[in-house]
N, C-alpha and C. Protein backbone atom coordinates (compact mmCIF):
# COMPACT_ATOMS: atom_id res chain seq x y z
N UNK A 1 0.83 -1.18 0.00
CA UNK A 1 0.00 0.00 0.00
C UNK A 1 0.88 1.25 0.00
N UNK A 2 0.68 2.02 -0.80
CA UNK A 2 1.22 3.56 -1.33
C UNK A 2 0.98 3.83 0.52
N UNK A 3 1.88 4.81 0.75
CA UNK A 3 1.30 6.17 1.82
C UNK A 3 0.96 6.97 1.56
N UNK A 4 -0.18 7.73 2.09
CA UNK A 4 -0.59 9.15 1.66
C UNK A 4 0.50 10.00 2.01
N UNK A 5 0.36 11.14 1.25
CA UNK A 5 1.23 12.22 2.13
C UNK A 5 0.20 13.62 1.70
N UNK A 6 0.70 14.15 2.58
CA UNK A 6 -0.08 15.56 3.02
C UNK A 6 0.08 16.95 1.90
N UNK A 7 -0.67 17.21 1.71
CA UNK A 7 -0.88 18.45 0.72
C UNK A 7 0.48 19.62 1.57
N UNK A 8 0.83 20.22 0.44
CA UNK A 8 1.29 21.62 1.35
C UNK A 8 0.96 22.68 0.70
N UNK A 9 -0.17 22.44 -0.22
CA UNK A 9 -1.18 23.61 -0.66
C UNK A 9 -2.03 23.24 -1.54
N UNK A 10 -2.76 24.27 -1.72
CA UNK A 10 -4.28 23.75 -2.79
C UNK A 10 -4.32 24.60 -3.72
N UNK A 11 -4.92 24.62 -4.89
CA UNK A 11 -5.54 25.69 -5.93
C UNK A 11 -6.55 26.87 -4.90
N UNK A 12 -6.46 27.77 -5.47
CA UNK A 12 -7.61 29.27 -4.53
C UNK A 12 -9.03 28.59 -5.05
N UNK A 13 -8.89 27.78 -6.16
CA UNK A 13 -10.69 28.02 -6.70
C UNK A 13 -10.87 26.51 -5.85
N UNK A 14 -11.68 25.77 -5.84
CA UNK A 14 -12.67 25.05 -5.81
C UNK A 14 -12.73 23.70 -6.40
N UNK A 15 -12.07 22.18 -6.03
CA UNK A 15 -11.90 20.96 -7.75
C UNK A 15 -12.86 21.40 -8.42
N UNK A 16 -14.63 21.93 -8.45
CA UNK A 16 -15.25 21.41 -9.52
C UNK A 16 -15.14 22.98 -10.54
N UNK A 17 -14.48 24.16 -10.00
CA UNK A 17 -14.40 24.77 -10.91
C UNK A 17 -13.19 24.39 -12.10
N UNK A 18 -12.08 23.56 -11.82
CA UNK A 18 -11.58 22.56 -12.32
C UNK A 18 -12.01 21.43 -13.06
N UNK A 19 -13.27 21.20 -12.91
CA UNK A 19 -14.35 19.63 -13.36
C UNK A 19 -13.91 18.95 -12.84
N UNK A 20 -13.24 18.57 -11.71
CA UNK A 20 -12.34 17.20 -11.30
C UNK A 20 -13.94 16.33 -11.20
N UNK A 21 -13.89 15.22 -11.01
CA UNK A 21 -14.99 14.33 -10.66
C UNK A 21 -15.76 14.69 -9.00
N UNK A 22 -17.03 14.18 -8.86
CA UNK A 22 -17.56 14.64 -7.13
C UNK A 22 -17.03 13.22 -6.64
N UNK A 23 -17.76 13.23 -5.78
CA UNK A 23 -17.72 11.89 -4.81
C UNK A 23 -18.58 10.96 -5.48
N UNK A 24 -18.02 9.42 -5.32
CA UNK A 24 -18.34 8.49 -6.02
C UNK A 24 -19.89 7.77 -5.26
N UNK A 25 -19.73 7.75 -4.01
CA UNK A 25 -20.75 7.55 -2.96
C UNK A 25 -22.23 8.36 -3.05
N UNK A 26 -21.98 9.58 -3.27
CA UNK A 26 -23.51 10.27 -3.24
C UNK A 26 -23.53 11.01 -4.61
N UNK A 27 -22.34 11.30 -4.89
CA UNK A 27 -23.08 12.54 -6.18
C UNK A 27 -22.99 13.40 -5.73
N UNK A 28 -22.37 13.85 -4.41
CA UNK A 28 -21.56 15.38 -4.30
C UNK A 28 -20.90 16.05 -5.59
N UNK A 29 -20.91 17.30 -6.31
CA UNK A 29 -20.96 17.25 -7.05
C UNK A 29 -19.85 18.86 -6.69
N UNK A 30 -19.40 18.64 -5.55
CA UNK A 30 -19.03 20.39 -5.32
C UNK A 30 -17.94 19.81 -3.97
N UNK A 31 -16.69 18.99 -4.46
CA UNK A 31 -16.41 18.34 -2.76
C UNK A 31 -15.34 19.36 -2.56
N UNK A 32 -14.73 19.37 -1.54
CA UNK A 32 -13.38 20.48 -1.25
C UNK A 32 -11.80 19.38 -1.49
N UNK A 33 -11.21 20.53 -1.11
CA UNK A 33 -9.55 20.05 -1.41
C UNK A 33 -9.46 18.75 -0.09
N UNK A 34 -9.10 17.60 -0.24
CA UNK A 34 -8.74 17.15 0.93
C UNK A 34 -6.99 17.36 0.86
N UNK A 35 -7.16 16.96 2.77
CA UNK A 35 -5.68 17.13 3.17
C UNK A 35 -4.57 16.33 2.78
N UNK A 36 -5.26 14.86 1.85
CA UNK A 36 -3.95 14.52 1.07
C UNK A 36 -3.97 14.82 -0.53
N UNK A 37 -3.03 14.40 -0.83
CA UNK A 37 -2.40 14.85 -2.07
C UNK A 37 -3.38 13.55 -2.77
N UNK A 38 -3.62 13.90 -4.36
CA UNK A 38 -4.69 12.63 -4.56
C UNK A 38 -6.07 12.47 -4.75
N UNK A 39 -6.10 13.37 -3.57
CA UNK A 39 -7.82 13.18 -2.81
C UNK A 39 -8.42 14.72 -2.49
N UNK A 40 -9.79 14.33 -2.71
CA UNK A 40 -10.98 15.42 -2.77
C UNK A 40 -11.55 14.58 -1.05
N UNK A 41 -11.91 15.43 -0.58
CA UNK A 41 -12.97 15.46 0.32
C UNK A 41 -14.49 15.96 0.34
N UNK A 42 -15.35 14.91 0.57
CA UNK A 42 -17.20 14.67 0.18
C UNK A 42 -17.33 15.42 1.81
N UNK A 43 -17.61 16.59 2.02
CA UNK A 43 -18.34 16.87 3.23
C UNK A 43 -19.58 16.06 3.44
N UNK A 44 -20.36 15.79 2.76
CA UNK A 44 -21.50 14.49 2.58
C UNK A 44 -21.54 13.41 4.06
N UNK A 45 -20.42 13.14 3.38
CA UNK A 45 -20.10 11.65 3.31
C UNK A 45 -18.48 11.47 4.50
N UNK A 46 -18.72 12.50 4.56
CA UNK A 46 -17.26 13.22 5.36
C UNK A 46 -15.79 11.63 5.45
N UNK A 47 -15.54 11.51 4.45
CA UNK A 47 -14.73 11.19 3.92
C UNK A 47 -13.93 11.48 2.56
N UNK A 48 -12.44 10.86 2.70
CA UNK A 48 -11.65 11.45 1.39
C UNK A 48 -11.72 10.48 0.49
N UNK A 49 -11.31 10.88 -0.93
CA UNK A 49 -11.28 9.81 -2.33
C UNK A 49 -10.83 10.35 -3.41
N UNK A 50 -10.55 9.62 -3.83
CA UNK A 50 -10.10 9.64 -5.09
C UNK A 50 -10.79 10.13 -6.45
N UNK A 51 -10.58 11.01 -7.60
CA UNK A 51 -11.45 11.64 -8.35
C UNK A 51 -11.29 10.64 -8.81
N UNK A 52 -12.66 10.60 -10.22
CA UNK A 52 -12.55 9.71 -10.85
C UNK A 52 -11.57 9.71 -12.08
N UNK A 53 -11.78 11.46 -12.47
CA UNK A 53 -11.14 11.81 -13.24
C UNK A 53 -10.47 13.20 -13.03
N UNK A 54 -9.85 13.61 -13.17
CA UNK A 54 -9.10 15.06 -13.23
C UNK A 54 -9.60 16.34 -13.75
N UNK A 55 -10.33 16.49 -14.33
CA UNK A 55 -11.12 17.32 -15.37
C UNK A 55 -10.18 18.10 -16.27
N UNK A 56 -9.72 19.52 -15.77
CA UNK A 56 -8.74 20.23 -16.29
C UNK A 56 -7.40 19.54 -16.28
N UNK A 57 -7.08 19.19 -15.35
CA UNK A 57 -5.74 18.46 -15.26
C UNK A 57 -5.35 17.15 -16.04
N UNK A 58 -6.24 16.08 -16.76
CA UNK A 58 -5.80 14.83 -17.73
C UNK A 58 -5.75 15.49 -18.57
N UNK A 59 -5.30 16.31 -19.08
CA UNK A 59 -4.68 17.20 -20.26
C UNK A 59 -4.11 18.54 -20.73
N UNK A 60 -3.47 18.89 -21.57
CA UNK A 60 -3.11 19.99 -22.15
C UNK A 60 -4.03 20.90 -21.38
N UNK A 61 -3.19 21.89 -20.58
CA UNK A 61 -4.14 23.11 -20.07
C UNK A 61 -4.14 24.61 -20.93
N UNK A 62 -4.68 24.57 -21.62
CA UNK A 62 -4.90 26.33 -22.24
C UNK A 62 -4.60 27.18 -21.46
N UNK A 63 -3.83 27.78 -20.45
CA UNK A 63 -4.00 28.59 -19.31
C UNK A 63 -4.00 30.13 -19.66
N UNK A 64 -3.81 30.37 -20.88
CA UNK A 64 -4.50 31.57 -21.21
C UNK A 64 -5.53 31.29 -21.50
N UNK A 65 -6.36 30.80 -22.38
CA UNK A 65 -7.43 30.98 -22.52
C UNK A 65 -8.44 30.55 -21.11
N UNK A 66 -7.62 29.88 -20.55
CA UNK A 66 -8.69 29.38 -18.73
C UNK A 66 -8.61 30.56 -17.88
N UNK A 67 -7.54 31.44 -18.10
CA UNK A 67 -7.74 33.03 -18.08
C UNK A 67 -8.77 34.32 -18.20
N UNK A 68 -9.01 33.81 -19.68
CA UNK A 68 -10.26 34.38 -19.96
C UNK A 68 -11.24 33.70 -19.63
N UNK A 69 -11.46 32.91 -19.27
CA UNK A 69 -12.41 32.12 -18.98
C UNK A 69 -12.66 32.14 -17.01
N UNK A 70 -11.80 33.14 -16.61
CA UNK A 70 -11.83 33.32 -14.93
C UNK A 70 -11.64 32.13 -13.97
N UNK A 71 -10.49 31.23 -14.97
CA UNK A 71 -9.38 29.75 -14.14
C UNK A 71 -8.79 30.40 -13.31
N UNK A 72 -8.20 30.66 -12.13
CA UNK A 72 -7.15 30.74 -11.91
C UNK A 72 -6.28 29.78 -11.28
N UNK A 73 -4.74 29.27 -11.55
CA UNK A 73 -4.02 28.68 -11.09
C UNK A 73 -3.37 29.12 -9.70
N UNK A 74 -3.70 30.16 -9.19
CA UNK A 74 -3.07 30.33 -8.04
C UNK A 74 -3.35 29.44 -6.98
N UNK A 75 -2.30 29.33 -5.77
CA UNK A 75 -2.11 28.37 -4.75
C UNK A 75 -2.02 28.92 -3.22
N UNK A 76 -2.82 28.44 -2.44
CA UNK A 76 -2.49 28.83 -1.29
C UNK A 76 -2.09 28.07 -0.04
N UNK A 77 -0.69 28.57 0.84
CA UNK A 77 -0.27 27.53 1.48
C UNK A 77 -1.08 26.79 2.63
N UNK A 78 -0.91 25.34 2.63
CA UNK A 78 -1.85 24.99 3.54
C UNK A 78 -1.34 25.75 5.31
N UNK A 79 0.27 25.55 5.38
CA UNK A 79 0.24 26.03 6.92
C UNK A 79 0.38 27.50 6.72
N UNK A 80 0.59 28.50 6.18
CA UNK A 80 1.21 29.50 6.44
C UNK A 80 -0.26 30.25 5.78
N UNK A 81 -1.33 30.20 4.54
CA UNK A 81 -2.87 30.60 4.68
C UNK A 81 -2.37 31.64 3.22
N UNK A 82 -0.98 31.88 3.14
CA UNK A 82 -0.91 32.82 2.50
C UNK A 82 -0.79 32.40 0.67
N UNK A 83 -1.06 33.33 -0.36
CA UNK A 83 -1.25 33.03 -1.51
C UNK A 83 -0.07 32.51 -2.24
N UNK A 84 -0.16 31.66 -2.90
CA UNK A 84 1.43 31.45 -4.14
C UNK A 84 1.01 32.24 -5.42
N UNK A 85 1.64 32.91 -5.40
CA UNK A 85 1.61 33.40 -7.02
C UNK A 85 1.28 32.19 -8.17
N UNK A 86 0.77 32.55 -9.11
CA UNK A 86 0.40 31.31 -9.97
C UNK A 86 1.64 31.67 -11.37
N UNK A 87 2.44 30.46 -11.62
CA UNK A 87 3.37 30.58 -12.31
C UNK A 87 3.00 32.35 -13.94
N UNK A 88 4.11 32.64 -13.86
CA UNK A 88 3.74 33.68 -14.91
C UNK A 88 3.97 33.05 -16.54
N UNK A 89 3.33 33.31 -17.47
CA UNK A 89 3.65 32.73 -18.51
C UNK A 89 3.36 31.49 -19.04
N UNK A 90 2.58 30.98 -17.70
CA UNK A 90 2.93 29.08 -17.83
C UNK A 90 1.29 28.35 -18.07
């Protein structure tokens, strides 16, 4: 068995503004960042899992055009609360 290991930050938006998949159990359809790397958390169901799929992330990201489209890649640290700049250019 793999070990989990612990996030040390998340995206600012939201997985499903991403499309990542909800929770497989109910059809949460809106779950949050969980605290490992991997995994979404179902407030539901108040457990973590695995997406089914990635949405934005199993492919080529446009990140200008997910720009215009009001994506943003920025990151915020899990211990310290404060923002990461989201790569420039990238």
């Amino acid at each position: 068995m793999i070990a989990k290991k612990k996030r040390r930050w998340v995206y600012v938006m939201r997985p499903a503004a991403y499309e990542l998949s909800g929770c497989p159990s109910c059809g949460n359809s809106d779950p949050e960042w969980s605290e490992w790397q991997g995994h979404l958390w179902c407030a539901h169901c108040q457990k973590d899992f695995v997406p089914a799929f990635n949405g934005m992330f199993d492919g080529p990201i446009p990140v200008q055009a997910a720009a215009l489209m009001g994506i943003s890649f920025g990151r915020r640290s899990i211990r310290t609360g404060m923002i990461i700049r989201e790569p420039a250019g990238k």
